[in-house]
N, C-alpha and C. Protein backbone atom coordinates (compact mmCIF):
# COMPACT_ATOMS: atom_id res chain seq x y z
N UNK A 1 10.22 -11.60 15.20
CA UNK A 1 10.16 -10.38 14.41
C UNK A 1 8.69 -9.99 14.22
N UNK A 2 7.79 -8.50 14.39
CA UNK A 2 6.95 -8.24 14.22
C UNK A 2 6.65 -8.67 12.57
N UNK A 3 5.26 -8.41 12.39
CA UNK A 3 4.69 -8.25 11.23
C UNK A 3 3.79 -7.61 11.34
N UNK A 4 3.66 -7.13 9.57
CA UNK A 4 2.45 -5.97 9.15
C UNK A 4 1.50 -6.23 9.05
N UNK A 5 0.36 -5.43 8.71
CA UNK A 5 -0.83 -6.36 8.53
C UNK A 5 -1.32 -5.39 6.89
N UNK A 6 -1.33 -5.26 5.90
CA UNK A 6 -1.13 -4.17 4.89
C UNK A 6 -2.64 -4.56 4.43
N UNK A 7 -3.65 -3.56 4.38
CA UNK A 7 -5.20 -3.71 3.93
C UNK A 7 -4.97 -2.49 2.60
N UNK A 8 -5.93 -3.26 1.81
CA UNK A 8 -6.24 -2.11 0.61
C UNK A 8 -7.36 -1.04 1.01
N UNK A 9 -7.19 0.18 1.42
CA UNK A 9 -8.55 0.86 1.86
C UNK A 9 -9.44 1.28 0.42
N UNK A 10 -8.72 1.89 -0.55
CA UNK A 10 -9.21 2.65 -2.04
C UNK A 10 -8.41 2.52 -3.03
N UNK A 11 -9.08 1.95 -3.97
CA UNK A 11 -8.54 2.31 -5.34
C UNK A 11 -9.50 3.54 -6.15
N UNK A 12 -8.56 4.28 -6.66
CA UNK A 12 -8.69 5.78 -7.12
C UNK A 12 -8.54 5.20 -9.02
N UNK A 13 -9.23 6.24 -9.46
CA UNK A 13 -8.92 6.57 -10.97
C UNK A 13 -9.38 7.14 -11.67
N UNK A 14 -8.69 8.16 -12.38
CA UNK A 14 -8.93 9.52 -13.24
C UNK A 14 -8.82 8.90 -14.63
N UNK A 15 -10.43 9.07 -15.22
CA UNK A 15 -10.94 8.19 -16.48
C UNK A 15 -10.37 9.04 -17.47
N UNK A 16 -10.39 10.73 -17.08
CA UNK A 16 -9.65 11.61 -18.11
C UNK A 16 -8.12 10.98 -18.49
N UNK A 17 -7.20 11.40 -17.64
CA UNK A 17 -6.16 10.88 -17.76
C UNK A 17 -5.82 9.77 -18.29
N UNK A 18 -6.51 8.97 -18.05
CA UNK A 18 -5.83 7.25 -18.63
C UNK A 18 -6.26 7.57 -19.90
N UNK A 19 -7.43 8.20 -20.65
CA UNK A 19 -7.72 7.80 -21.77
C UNK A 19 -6.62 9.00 -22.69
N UNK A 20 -6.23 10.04 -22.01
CA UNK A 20 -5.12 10.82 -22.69
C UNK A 20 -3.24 10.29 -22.52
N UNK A 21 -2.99 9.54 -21.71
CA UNK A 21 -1.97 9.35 -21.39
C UNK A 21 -1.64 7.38 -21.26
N UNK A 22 -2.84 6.56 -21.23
CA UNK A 22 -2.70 5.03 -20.89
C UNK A 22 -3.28 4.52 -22.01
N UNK A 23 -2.08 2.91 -22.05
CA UNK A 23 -2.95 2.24 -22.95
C UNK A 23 -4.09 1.84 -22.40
N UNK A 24 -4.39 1.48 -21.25
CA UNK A 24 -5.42 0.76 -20.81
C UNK A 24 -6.20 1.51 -19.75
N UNK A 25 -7.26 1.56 -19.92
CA UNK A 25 -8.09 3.35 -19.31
C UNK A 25 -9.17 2.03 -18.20
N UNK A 26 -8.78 1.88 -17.45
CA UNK A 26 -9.49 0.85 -15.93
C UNK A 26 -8.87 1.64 -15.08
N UNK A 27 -9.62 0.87 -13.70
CA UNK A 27 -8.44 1.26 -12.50
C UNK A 27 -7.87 -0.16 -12.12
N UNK A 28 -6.86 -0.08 -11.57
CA UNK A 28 -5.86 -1.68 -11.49
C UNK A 28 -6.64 -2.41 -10.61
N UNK A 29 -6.29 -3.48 -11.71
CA UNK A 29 -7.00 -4.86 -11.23
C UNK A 29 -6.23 -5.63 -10.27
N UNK A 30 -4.97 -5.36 -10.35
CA UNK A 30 -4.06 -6.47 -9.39
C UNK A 30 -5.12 -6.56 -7.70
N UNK A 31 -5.90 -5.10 -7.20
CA UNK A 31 -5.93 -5.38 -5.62
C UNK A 31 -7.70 -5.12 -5.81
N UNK A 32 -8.24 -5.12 -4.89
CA UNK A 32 -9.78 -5.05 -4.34
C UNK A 32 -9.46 -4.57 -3.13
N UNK A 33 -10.58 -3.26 -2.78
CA UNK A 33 -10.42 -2.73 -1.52
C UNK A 33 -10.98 -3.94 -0.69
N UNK A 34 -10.70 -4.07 0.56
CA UNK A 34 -10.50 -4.75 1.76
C UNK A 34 -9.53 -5.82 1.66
N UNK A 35 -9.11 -5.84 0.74
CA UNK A 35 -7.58 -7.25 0.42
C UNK A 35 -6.72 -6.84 1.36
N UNK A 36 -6.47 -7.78 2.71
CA UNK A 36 -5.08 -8.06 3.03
C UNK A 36 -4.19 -9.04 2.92
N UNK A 37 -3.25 -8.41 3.45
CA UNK A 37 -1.96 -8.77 3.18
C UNK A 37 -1.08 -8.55 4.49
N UNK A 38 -0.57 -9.99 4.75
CA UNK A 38 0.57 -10.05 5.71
C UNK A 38 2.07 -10.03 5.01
N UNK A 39 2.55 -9.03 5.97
CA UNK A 39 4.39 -8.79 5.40
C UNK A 39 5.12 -9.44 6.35
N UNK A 40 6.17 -10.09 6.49
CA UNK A 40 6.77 -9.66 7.73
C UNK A 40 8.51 -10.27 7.57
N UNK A 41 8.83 -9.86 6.31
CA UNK A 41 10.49 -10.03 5.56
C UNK A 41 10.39 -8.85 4.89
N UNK A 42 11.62 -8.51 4.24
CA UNK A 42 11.71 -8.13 3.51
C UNK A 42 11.32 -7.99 1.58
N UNK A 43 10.35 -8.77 1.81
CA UNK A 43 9.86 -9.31 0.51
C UNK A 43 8.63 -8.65 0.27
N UNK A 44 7.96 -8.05 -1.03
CA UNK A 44 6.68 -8.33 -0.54
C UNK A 44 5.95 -9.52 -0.53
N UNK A 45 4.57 -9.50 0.25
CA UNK A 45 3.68 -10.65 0.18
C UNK A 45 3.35 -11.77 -1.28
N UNK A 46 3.12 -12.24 -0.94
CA UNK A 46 3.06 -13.24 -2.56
C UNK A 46 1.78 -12.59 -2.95
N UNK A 47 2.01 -12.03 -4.28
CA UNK A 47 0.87 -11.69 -5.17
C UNK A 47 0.63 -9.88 -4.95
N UNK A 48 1.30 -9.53 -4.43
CA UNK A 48 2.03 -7.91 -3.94
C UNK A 48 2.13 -7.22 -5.42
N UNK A 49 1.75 -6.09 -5.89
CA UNK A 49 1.91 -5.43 -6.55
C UNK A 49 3.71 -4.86 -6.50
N UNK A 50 4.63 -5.42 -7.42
CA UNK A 50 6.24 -4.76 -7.25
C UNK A 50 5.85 -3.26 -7.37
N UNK A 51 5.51 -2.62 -8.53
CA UNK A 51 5.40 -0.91 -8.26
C UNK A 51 4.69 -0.49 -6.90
N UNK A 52 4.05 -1.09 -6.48
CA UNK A 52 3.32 -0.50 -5.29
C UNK A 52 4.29 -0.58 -3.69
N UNK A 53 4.59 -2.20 -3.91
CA UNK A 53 5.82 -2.30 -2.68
C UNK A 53 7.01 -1.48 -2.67
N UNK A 54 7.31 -1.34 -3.94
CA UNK A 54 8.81 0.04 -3.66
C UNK A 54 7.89 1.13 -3.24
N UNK A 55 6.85 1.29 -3.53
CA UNK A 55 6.45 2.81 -2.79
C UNK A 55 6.07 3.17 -1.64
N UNK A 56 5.92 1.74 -1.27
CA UNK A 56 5.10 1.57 0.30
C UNK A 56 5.98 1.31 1.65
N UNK A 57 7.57 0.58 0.75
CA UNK A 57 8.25 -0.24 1.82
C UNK A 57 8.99 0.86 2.60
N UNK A 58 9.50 2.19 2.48
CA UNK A 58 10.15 2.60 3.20
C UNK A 58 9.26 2.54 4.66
N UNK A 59 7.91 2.75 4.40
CA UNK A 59 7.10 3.22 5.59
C UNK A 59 6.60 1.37 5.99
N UNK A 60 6.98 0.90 5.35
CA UNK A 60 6.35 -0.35 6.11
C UNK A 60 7.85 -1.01 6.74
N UNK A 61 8.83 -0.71 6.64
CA UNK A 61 10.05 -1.44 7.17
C UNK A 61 10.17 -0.07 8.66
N UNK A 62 10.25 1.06 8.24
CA UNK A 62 9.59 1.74 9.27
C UNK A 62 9.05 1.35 10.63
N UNK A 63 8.10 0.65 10.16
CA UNK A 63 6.61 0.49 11.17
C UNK A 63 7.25 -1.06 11.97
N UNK A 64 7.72 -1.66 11.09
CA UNK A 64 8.24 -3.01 11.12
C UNK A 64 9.60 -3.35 12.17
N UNK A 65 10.36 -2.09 12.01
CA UNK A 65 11.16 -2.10 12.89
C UNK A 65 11.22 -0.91 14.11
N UNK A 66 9.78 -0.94 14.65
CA UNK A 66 9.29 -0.05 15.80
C UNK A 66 9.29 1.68 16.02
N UNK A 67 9.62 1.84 14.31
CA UNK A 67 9.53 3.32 13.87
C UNK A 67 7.91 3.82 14.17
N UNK A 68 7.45 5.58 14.26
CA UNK A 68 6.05 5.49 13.92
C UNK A 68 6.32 6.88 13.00
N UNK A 69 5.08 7.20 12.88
CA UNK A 69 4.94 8.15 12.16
C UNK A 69 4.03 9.47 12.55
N UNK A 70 4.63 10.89 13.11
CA UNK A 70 4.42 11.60 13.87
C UNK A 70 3.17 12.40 12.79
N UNK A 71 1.99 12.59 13.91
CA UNK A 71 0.26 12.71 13.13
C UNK A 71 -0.48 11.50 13.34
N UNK A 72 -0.23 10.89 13.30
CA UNK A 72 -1.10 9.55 13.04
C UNK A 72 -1.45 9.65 14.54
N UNK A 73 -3.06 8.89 14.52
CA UNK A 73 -3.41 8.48 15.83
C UNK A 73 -3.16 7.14 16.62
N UNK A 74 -2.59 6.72 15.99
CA UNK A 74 -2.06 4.81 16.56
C UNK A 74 -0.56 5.09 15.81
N UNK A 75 0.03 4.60 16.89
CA UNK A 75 1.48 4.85 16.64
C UNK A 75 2.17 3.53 15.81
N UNK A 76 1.00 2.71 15.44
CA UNK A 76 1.53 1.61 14.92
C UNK A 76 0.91 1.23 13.51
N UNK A 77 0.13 2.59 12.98
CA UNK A 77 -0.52 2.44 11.62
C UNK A 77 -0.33 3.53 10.55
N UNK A 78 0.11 3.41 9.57
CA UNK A 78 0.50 4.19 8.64
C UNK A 78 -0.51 4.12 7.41
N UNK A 79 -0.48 5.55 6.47
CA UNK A 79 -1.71 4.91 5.57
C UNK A 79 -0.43 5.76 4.41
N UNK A 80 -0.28 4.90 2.91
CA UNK A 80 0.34 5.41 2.06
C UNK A 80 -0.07 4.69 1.06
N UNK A 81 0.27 5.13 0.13
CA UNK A 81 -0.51 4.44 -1.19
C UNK A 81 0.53 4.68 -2.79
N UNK A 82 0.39 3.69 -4.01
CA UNK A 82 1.31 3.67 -4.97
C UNK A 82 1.25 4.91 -5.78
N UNK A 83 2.59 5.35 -6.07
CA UNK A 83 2.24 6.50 -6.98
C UNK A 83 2.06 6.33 -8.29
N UNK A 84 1.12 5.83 -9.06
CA UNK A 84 0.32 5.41 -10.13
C UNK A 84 -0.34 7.24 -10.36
N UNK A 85 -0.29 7.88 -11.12
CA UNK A 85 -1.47 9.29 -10.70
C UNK A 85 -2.41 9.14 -11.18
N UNK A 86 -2.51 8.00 -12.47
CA UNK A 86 -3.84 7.81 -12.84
C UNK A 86 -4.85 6.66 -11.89
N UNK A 87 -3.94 5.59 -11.50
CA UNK A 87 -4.89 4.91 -11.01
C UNK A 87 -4.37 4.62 -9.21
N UNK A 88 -3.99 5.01 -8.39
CA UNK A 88 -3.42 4.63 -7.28
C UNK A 88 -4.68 3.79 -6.52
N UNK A 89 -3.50 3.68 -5.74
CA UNK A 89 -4.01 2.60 -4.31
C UNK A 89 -3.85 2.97 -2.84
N UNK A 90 -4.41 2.99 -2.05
CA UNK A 90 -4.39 3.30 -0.95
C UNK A 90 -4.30 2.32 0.36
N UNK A 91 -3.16 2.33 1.04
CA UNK A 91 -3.12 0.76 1.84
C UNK A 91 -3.03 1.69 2.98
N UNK A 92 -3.44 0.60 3.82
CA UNK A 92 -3.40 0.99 5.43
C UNK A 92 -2.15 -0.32 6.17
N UNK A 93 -1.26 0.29 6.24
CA UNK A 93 0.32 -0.21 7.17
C UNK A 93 -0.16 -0.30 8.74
N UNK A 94 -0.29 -1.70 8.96
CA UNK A 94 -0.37 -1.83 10.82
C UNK A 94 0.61 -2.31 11.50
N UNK A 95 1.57 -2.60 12.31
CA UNK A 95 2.37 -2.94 12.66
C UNK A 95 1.89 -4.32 13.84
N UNK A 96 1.69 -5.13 13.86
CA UNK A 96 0.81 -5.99 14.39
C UNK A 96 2.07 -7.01 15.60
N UNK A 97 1.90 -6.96 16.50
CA UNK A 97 2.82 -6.68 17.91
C UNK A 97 2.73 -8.68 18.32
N UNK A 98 3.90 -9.07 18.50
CA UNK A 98 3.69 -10.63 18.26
C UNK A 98 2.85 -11.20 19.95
């Protein structure tokens, strides 16, 4: 079975917003840009953000089971990120060929 190769490219965060709408006005600590992460079940990775993997998995089971995604320049990399609006994340989905 293939596997992913899931990199953090950016973490984003709107200091307005969190301090009108969050208890806690940071941007999320769970990831650091360049953190990867190998997928290659149905699970996410150990130490995987759960809100972030429901947002990510349609396009990473996608990629995983030899889907691509029409635009992209590599037919085997997807870029999507958690819908957080104050603080998101931005991952880069590779489909990594055994």
């Amino acid at each position: 079975m293939p596997k992913c190769r899931i990199t953090v490219l950016k973490k984003m965060f709107d200091e307005d917003l969190a301090k009108e709408y969050k208890r806690h006005v940071a941007p999320c600590a769970l990831f650091t840009e360049g953190q990867e992460f190998i997928a290659e079940t149905f699970e996410p990775p150990e130490g995987f953000c759960g809100w972030a993997w429901n947002d990510i998995c349609k396009s990473y089971l996608t990629l995983l089971f030899g889907g691509s995604f029409p635009g992209m320049k590599d037919e085997k990399t997807f870029i999507a990120c958690c819908t957080d609006g104050v603080m998101p994340v931005v991952f880069k989905l590779e489909r990594l060929e055994d």
